[in-house]
N, C-alpha and C. Protein backbone atom coordinates (compact mmCIF):
# COMPACT_ATOMS: atom_id res chain seq x y z
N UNK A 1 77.49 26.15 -60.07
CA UNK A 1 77.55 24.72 -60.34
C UNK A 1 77.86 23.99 -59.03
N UNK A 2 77.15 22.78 -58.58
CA UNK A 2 77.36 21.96 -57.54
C UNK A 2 78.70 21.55 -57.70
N UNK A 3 79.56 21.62 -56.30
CA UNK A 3 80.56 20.79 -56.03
C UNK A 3 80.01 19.18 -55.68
N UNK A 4 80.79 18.22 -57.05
CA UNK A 4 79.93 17.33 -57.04
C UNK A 4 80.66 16.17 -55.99
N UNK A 5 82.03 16.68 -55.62
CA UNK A 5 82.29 15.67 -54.36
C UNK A 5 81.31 15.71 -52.99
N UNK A 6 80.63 16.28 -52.96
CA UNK A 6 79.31 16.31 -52.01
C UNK A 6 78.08 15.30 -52.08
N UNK A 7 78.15 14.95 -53.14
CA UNK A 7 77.42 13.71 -53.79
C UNK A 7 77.71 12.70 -53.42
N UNK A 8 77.10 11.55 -53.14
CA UNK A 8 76.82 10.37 -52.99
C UNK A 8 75.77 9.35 -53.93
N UNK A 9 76.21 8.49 -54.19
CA UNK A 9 75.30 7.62 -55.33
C UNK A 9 75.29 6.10 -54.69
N UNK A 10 73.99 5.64 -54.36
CA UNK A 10 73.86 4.40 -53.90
C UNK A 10 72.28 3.50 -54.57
N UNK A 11 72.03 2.92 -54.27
CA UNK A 11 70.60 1.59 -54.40
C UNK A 11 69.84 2.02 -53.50
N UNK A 12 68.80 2.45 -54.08
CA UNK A 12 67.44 2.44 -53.48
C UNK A 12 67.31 1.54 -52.57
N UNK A 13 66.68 2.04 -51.37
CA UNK A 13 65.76 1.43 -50.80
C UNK A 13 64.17 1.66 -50.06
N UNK A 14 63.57 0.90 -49.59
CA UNK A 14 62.05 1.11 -49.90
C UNK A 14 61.90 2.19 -48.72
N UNK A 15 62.68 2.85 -47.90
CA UNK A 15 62.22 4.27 -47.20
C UNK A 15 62.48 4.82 -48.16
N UNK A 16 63.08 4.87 -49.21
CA UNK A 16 63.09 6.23 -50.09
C UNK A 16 61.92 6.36 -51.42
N UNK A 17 61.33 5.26 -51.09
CA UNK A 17 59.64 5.59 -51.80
C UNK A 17 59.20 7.04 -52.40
N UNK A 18 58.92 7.38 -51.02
CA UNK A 18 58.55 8.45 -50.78
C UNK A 18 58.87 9.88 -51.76
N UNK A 19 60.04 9.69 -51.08
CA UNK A 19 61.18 11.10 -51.95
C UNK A 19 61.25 10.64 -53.44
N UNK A 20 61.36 9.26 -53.91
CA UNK A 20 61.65 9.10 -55.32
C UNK A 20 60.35 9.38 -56.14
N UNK A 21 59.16 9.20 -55.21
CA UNK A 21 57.92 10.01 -56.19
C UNK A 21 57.53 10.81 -55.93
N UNK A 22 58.69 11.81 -55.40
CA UNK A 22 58.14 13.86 -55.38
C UNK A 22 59.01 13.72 -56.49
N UNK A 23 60.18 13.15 -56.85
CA UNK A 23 61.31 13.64 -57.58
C UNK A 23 60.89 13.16 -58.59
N UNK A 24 60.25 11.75 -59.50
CA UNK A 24 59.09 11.48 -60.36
C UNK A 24 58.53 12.73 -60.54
N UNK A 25 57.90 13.13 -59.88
CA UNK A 25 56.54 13.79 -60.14
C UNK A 25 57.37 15.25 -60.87
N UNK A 26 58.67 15.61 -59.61
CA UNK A 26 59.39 16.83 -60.76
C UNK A 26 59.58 16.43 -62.16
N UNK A 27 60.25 15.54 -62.03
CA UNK A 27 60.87 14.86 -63.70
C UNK A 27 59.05 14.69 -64.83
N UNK A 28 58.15 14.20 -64.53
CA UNK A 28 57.32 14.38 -65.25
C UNK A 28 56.47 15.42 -65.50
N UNK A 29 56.64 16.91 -64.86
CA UNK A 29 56.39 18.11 -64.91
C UNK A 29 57.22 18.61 -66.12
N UNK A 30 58.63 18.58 -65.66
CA UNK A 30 59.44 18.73 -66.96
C UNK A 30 59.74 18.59 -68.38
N UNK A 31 59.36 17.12 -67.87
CA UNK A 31 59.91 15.69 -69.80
C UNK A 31 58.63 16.72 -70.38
N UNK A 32 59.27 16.46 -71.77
CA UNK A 32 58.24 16.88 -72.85
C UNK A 32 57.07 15.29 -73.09
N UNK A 33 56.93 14.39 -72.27
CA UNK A 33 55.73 13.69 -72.22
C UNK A 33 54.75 14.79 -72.36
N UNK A 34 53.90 13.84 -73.21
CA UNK A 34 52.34 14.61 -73.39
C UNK A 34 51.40 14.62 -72.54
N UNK A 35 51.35 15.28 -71.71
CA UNK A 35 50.50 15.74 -70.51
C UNK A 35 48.67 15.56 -71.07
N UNK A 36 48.35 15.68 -72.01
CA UNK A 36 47.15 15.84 -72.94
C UNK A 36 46.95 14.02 -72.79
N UNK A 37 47.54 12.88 -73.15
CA UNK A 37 47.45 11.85 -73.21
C UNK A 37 47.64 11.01 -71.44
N UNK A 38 49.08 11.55 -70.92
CA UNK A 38 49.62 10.65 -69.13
C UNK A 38 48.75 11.55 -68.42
N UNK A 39 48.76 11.16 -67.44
CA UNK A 39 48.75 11.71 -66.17
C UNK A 39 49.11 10.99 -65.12
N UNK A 40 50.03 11.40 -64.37
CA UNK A 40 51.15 11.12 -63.37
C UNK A 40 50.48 10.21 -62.23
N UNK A 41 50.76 9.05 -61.65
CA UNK A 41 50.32 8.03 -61.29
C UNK A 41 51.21 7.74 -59.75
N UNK A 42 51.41 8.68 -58.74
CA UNK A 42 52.03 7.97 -57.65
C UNK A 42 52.33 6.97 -57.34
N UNK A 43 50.76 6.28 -57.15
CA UNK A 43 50.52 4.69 -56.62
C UNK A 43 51.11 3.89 -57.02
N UNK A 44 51.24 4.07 -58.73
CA UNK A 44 51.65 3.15 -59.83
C UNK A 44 52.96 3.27 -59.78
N UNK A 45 53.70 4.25 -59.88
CA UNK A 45 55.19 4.47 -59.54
C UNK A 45 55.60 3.81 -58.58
N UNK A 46 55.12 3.95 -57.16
CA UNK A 46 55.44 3.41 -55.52
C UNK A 46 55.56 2.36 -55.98
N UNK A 47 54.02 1.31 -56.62
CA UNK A 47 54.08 0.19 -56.80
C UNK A 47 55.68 -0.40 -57.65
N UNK A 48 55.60 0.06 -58.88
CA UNK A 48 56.53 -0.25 -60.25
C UNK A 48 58.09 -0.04 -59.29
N UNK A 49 58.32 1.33 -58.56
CA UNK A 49 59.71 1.29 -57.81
C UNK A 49 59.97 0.29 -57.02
N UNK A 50 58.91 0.03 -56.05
CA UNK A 50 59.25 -0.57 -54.83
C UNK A 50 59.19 -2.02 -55.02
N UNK A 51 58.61 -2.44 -56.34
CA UNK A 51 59.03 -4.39 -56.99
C UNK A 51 60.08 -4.33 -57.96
N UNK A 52 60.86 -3.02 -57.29
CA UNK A 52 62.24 -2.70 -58.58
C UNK A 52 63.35 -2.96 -57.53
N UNK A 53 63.33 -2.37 -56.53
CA UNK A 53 64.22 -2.34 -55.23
C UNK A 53 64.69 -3.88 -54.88
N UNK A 54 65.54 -4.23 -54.60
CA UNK A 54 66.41 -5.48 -54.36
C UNK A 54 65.37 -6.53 -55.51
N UNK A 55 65.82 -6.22 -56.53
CA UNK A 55 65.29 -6.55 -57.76
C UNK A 55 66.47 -7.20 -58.89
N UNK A 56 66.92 -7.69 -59.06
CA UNK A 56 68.28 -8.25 -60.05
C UNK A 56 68.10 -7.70 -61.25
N UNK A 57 66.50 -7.42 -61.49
CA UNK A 57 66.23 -7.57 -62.98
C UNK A 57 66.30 -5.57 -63.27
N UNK A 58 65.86 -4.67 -61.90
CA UNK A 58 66.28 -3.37 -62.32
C UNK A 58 67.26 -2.96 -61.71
N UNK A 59 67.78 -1.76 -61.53
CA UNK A 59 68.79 -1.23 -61.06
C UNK A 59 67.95 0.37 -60.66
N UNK A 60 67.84 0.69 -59.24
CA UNK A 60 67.27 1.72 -58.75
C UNK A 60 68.12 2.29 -58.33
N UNK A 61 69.56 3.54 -58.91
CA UNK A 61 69.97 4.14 -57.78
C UNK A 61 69.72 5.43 -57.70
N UNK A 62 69.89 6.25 -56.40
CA UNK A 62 69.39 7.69 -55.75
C UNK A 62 71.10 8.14 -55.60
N UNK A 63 70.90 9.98 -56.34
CA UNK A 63 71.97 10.98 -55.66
C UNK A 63 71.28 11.19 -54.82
N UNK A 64 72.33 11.59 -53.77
CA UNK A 64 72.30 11.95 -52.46
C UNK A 64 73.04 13.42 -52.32
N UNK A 65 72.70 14.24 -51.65
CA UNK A 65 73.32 15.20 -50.94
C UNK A 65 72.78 15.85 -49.83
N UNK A 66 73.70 15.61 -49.10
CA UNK A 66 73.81 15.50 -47.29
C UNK A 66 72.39 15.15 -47.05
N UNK A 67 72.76 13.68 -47.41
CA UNK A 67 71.33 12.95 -46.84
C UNK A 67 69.99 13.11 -48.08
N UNK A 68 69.93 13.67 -48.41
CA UNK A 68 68.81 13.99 -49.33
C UNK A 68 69.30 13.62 -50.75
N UNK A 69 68.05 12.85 -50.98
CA UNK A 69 67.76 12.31 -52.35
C UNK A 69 67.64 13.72 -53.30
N UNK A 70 68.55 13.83 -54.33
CA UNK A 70 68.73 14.90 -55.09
C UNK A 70 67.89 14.35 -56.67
N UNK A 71 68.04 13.39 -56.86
CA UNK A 71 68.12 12.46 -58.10
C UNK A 71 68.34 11.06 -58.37
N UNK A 72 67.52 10.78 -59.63
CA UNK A 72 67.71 9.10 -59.27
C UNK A 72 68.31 8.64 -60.58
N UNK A 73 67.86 7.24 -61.09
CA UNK A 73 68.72 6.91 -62.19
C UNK A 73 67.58 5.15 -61.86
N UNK A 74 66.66 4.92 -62.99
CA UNK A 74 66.28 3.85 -63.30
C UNK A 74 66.28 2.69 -64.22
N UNK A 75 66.64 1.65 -64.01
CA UNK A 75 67.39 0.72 -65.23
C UNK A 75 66.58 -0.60 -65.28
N UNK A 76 66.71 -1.35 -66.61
CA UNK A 76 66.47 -2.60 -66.15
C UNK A 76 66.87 -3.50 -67.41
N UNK A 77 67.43 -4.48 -67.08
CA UNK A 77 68.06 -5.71 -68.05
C UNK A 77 66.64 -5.78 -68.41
N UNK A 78 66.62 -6.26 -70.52
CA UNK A 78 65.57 -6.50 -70.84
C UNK A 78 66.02 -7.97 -71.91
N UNK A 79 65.44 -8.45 -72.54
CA UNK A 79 66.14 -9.78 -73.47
C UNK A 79 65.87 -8.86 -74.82
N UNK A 80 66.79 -9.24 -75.66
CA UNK A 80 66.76 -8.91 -76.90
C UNK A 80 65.85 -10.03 -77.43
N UNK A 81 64.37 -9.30 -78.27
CA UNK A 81 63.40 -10.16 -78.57
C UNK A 81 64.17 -11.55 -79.78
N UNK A 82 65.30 -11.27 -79.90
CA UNK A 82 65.64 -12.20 -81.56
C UNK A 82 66.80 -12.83 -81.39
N UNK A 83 67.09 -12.68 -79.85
CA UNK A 83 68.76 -13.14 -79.86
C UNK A 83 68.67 -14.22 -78.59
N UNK A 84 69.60 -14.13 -77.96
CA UNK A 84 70.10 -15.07 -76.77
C UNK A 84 70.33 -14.02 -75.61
N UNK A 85 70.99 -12.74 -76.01
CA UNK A 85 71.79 -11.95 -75.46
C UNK A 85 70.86 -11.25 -75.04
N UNK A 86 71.14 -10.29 -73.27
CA UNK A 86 69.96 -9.29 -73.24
C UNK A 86 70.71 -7.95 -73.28
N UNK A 87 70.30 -6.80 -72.94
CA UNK A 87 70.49 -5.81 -72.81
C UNK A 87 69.76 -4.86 -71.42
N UNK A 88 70.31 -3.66 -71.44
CA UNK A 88 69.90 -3.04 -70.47
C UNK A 88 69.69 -1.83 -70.82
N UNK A 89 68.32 -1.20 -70.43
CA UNK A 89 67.51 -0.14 -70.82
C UNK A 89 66.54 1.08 -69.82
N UNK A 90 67.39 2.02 -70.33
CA UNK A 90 67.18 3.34 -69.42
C UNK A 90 65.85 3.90 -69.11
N UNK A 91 65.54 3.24 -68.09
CA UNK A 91 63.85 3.72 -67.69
C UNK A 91 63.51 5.36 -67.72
N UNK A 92 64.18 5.84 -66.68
CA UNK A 92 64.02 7.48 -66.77
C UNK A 92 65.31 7.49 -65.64
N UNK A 93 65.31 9.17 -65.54
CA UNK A 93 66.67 9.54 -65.33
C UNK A 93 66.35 10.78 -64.68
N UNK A 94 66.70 11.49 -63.66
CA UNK A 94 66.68 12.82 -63.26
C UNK A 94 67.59 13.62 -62.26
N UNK A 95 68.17 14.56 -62.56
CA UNK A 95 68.64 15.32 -60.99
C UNK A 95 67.93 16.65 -61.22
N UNK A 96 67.19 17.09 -59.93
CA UNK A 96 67.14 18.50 -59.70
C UNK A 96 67.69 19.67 -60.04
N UNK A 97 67.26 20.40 -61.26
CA UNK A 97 68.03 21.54 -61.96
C UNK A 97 68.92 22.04 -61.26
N UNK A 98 69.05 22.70 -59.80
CA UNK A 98 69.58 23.08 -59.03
C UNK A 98 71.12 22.29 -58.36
N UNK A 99 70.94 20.47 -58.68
CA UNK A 99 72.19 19.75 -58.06
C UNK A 99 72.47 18.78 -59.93
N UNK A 100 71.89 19.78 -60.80
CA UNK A 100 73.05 19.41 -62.36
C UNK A 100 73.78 19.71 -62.41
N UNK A 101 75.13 18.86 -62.89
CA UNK A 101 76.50 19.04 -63.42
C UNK A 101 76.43 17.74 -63.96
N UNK A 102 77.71 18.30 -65.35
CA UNK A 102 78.29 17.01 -65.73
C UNK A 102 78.64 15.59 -65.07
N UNK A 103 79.24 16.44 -63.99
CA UNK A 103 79.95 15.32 -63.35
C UNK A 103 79.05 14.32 -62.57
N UNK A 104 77.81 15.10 -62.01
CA UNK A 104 76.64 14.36 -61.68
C UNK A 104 76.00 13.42 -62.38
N UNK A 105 75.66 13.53 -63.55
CA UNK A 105 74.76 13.15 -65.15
C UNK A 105 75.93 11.20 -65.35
N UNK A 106 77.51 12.12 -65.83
CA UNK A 106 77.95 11.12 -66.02
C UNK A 106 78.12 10.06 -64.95
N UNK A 107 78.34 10.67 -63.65
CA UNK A 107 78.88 9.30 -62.60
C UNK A 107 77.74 8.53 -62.31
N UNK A 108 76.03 8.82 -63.06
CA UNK A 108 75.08 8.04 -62.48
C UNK A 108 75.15 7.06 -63.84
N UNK A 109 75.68 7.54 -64.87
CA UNK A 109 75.65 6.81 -66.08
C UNK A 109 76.75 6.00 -66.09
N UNK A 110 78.00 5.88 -65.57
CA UNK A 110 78.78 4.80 -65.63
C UNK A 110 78.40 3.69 -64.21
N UNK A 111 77.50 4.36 -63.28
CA UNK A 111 77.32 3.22 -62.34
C UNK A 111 76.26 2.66 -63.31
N UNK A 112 75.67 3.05 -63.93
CA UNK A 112 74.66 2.30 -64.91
C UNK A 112 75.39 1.70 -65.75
N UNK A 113 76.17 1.69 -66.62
CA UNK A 113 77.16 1.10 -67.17
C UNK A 113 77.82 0.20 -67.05
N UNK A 114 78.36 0.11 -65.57
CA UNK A 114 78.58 -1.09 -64.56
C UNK A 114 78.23 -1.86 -64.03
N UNK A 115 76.73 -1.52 -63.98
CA UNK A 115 75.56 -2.64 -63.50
C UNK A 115 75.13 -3.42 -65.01
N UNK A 116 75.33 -2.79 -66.08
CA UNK A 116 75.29 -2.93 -67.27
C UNK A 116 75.62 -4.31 -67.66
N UNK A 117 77.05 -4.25 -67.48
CA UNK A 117 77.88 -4.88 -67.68
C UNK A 117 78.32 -6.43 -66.48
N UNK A 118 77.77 -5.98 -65.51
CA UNK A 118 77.48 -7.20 -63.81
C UNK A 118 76.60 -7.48 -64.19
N UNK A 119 75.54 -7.61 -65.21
CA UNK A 119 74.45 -8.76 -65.53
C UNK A 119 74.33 -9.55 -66.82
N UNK A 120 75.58 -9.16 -67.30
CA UNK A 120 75.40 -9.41 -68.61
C UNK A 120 74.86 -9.08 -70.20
N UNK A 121 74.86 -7.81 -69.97
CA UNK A 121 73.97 -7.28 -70.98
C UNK A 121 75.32 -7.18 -72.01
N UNK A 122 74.56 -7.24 -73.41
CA UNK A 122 75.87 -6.82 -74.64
C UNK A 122 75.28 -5.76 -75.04
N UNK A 123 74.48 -4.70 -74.78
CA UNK A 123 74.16 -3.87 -75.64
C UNK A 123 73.25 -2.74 -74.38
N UNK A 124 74.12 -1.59 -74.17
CA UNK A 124 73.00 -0.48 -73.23
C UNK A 124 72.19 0.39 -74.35
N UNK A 125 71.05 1.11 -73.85
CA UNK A 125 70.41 1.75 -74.51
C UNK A 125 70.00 2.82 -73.50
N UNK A 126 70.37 4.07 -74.40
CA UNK A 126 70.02 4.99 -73.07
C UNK A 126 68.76 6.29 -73.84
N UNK A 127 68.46 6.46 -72.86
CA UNK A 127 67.31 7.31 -73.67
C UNK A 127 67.70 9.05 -73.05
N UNK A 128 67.64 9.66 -73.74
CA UNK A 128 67.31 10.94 -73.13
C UNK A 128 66.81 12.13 -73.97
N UNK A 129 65.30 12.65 -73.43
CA UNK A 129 64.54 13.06 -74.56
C UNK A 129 64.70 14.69 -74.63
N UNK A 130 65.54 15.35 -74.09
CA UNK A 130 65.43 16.64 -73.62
C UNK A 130 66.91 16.95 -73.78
N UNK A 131 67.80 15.92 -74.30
CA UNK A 131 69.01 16.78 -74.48
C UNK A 131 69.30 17.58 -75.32
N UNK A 132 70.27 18.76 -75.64
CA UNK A 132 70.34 19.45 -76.26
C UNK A 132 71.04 19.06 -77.89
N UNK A 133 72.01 18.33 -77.14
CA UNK A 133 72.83 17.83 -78.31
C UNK A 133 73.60 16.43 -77.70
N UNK A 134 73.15 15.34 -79.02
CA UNK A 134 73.84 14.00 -78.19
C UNK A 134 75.21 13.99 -78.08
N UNK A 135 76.07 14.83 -78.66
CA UNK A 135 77.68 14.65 -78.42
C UNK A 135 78.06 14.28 -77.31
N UNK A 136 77.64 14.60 -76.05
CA UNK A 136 77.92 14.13 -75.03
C UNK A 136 78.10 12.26 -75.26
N UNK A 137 76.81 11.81 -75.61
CA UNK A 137 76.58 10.65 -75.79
C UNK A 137 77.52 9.67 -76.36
N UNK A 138 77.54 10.38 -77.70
CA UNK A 138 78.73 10.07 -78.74
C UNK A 138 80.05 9.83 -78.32
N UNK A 139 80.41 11.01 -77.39
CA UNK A 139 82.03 11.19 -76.94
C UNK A 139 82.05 9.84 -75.90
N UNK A 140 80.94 9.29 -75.76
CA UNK A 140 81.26 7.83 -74.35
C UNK A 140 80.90 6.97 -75.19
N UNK A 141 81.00 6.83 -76.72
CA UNK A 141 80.98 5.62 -77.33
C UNK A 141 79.71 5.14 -78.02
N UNK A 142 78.48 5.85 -77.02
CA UNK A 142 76.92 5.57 -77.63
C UNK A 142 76.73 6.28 -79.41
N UNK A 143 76.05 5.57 -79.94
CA UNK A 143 75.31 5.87 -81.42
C UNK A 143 74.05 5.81 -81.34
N UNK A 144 73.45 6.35 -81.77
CA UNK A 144 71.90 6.90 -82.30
C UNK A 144 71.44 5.90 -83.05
N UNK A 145 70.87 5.32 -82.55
CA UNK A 145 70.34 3.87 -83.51
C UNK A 145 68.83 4.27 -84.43
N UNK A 146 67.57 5.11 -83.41
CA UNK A 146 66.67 4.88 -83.99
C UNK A 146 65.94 6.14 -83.39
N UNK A 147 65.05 6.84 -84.62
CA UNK A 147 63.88 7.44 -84.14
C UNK A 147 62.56 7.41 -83.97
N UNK A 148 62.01 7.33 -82.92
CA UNK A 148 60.61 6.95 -82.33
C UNK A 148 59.86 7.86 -83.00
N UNK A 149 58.78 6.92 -83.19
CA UNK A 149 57.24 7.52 -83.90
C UNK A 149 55.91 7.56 -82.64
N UNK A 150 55.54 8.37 -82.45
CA UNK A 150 54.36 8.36 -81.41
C UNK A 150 53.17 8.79 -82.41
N UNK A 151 51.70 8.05 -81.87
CA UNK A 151 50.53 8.52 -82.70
C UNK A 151 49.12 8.66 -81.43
N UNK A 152 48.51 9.47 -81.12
CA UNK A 152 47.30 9.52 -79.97
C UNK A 152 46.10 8.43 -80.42
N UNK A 153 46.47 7.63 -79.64
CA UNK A 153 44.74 6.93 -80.38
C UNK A 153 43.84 7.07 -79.36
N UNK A 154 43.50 8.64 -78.46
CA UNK A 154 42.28 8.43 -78.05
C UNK A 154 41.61 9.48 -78.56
């Protein structure tokens, strides 16, 4: 297990393009996304990250270890379609099997939490499609609101 005081967690910026869509490209090798329907889009990522970066409306941050982008963490305030109030919603999420730990997972989720909360959101939503068991989730207060329906229409 990584000693996670070796870690560093900060805000993207646009030299780290680069590294954040090899580390994309791991994370969508992995996710149980349907490979049969996506196919993985660099350009489109570069583009979508890099009008995310000194962005108010997302929150881009990168683990670091010794210098190297290990993992990232993508966010973005969205409006609640029926209310006044917005919220903030977990784009995708990844660290390198090799630099996972708890302690990694959670400290990118309370800086998300915190940015959460510095824009005003009343309500986070976090997604994660590959966990084993949400207790983790649970034990920091989150509830299971809803289950997604997917259908192929090509």
């Amino acid at each position: 297990m990584p000693r996670t005081e070796d870690y560093s967690i900060r805000e993207a910026t646009e030299d780290d393009l680069f590294e954040l869509t090899l580390l994309a490209r791991e994370a969508f090798k992995e996710d149980i996304i349907n490979k049969k329907v996506f196919t993985f889009d660099a350009k489109k990522l570069g583009t979508l990250v890099g009008s995310a970066i000194d962005n108010e409306t997302f929150l881009t941050l990168v683990l670091e270890k010794e210098n190297e982008i290990v993992g990232y963490f993508f966010g973005m305030v969205s409006p609640c379609y029926f209310a006044r109030e917005s919220q903030t919603v977990c784009l995708s999420w990844f660290i390198q099997p090799e630099h996972r730990s708890v302690k990694n997972a959670l400290t990118l989720l309370k800086k998300y939490e915190e940015w959460s909360k510095s824009v005003g959101a009343v309500l986070i939503n976090m997604v994660n499609v590959k966990m084993d068991s949400p207790r983790i989730f649970e034990k920091l207060g989150y509830t299971m609101t809803e289950i997604t329906f997917v259908k192929e229409v090509v």
